[in-house]
N, C-alpha and C. Protein backbone atom coordinates (compact mmCIF):
# COMPACT_ATOMS: atom_id res chain seq x y z
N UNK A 1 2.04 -9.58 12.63
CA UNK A 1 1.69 -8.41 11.84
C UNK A 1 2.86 -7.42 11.81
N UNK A 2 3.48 -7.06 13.19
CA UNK A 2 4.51 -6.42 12.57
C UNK A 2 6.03 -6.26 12.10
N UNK A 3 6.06 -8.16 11.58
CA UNK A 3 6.95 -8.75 11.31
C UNK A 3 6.81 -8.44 9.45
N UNK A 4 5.48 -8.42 9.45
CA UNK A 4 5.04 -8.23 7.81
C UNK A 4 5.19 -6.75 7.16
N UNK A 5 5.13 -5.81 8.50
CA UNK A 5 5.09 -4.05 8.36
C UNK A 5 6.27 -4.18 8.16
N UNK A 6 7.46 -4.88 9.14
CA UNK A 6 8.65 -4.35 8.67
C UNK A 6 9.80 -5.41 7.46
N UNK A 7 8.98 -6.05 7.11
CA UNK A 7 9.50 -6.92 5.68
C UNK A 7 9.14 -5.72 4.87
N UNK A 8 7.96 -5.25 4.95
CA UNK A 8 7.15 -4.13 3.86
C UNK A 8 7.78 -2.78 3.81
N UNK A 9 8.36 -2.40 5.07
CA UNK A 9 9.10 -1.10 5.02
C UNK A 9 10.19 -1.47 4.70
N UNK A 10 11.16 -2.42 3.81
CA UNK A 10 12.65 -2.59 3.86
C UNK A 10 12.26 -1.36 2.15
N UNK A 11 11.12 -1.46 1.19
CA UNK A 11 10.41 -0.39 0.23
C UNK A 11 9.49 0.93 0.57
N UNK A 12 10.50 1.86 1.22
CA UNK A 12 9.64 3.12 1.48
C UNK A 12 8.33 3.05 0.88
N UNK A 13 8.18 3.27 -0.44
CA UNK A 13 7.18 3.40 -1.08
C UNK A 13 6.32 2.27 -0.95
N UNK A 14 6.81 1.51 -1.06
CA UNK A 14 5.34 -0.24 -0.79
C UNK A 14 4.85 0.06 0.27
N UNK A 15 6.22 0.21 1.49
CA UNK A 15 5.91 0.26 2.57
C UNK A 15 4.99 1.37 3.08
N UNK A 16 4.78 2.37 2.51
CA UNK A 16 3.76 3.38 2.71
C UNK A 16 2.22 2.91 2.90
N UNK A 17 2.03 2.53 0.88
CA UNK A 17 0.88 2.01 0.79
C UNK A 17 0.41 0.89 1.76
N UNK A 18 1.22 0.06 2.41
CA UNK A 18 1.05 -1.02 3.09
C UNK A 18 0.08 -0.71 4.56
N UNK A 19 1.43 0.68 5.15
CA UNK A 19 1.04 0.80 6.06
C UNK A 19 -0.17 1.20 6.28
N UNK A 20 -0.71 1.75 5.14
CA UNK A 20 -2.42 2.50 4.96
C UNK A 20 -3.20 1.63 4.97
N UNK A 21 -2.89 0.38 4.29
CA UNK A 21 -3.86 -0.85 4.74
C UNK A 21 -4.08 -1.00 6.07
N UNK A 22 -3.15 -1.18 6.84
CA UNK A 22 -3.17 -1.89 7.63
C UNK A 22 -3.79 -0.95 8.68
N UNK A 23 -3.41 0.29 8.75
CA UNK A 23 -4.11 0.90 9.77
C UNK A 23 -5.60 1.67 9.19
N UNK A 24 -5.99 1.24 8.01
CA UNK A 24 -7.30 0.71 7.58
C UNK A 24 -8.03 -0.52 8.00
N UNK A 25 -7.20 -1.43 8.11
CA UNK A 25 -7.99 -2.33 8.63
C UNK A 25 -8.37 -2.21 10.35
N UNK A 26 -7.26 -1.74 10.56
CA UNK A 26 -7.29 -1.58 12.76
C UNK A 26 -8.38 -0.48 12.66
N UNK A 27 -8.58 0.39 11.84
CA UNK A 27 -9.36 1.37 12.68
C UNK A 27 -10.56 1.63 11.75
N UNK A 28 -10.71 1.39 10.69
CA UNK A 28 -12.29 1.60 9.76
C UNK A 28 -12.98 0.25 10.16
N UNK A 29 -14.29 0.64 10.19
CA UNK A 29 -15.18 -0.26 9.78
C UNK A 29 -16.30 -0.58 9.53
N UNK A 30 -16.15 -0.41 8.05
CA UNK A 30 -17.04 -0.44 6.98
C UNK A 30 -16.64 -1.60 6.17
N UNK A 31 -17.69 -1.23 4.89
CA UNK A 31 -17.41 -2.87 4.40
C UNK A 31 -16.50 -2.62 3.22
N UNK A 32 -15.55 -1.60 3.08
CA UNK A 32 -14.35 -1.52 2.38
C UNK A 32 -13.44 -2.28 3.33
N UNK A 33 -13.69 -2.97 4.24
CA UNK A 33 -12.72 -3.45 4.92
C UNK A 33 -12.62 -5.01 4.05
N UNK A 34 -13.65 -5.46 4.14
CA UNK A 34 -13.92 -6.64 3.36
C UNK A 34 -13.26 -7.08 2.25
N UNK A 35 -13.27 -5.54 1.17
CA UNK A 35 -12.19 -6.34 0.26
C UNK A 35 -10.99 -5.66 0.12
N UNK A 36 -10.51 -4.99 1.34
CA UNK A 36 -8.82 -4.52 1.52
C UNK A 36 -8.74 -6.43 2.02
N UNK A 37 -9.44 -6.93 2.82
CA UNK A 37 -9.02 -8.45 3.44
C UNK A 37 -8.68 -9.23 2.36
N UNK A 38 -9.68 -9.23 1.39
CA UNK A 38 -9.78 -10.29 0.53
C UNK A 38 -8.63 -9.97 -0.81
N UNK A 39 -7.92 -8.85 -0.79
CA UNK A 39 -7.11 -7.96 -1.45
C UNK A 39 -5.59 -8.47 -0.79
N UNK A 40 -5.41 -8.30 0.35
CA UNK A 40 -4.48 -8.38 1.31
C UNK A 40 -4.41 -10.34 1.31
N UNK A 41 -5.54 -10.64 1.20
CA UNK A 41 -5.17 -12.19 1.18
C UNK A 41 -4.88 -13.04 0.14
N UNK A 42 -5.34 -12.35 -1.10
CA UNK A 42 -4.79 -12.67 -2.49
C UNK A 42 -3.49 -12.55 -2.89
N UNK A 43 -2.86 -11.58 -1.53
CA UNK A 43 -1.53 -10.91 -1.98
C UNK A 43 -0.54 -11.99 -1.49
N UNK A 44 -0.89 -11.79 -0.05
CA UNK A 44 -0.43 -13.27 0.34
C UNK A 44 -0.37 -14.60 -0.06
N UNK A 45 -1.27 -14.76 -0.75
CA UNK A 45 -1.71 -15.87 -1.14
C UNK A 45 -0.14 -16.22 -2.27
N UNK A 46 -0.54 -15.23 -3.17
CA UNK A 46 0.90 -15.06 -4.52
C UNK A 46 2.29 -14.35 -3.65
N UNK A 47 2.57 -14.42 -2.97
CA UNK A 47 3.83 -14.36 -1.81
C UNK A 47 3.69 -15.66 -1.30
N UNK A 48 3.25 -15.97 -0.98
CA UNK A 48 3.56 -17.53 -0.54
C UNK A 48 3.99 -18.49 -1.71
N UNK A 49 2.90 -18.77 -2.68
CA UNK A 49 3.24 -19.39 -4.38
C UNK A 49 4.68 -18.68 -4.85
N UNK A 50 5.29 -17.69 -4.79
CA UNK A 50 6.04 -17.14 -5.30
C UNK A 50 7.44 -17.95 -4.24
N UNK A 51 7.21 -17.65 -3.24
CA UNK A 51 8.23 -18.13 -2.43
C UNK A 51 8.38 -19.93 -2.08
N UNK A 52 7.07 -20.53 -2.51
CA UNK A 52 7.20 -22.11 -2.33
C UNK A 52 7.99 -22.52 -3.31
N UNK A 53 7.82 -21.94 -4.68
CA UNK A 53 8.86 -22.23 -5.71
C UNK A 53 10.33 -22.08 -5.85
N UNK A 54 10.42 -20.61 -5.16
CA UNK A 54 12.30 -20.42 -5.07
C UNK A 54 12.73 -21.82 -3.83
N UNK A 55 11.51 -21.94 -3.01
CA UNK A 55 11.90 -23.23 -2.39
C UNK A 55 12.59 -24.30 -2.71
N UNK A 56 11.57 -24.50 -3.29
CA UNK A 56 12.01 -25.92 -4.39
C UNK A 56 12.94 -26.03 -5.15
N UNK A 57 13.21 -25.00 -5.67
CA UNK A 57 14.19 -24.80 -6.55
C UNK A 57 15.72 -24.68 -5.89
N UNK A 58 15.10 -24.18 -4.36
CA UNK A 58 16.74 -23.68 -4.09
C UNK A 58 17.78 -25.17 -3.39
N UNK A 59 18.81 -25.32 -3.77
CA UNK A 59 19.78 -26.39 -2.94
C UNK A 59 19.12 -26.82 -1.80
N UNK A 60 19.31 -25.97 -0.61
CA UNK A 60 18.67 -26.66 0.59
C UNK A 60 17.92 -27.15 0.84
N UNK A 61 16.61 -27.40 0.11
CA UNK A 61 15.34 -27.37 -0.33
C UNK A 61 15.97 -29.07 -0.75
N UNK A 62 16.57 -28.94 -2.11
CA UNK A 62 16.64 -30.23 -2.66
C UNK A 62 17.14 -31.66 -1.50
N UNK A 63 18.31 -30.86 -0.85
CA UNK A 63 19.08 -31.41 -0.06
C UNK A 63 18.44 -31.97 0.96
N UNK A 64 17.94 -31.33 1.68
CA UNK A 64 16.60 -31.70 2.69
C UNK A 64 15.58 -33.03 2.21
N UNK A 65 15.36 -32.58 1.21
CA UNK A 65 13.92 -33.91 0.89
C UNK A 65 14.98 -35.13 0.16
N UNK A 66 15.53 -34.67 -0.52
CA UNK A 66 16.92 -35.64 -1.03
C UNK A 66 17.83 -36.64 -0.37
N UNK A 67 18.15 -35.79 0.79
CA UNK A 67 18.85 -36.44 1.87
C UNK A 67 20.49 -36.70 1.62
């Protein structure tokens, strides 16, 4: 988690909103928590898809499965 806060703070501003999640999620709990999760995991979800592709795409990537 706070490997992800500080990828998120390299954008003051993202990194703001971010941090409000997150110390929404540590300390509310109600069931707005539910879909900051399901919000926060969609996000991830398209950060991961976003980054499997520059994968693929990138040299090392090719080189690796290529051999």
């Amino acid at each position: 988690m706070a490997m992800i806060e500080t990828i998120v703070h390299s954008n003051s501003k993202k990194g703001a909103i971010f941090h409000n999640i997150f110390s929404v999620l540590l300390n509310d709990e109600n069931t707005k928590k539910i879909v900051i999760l399901r919000w926060v995991g969609k996000l991830c979800e398209k950060a991961l898809l976003i980054y499997s592709k520059n994968a693929i795409n990138s040299p090392y990537f090719r080189k690796m499965v290529l051999g």
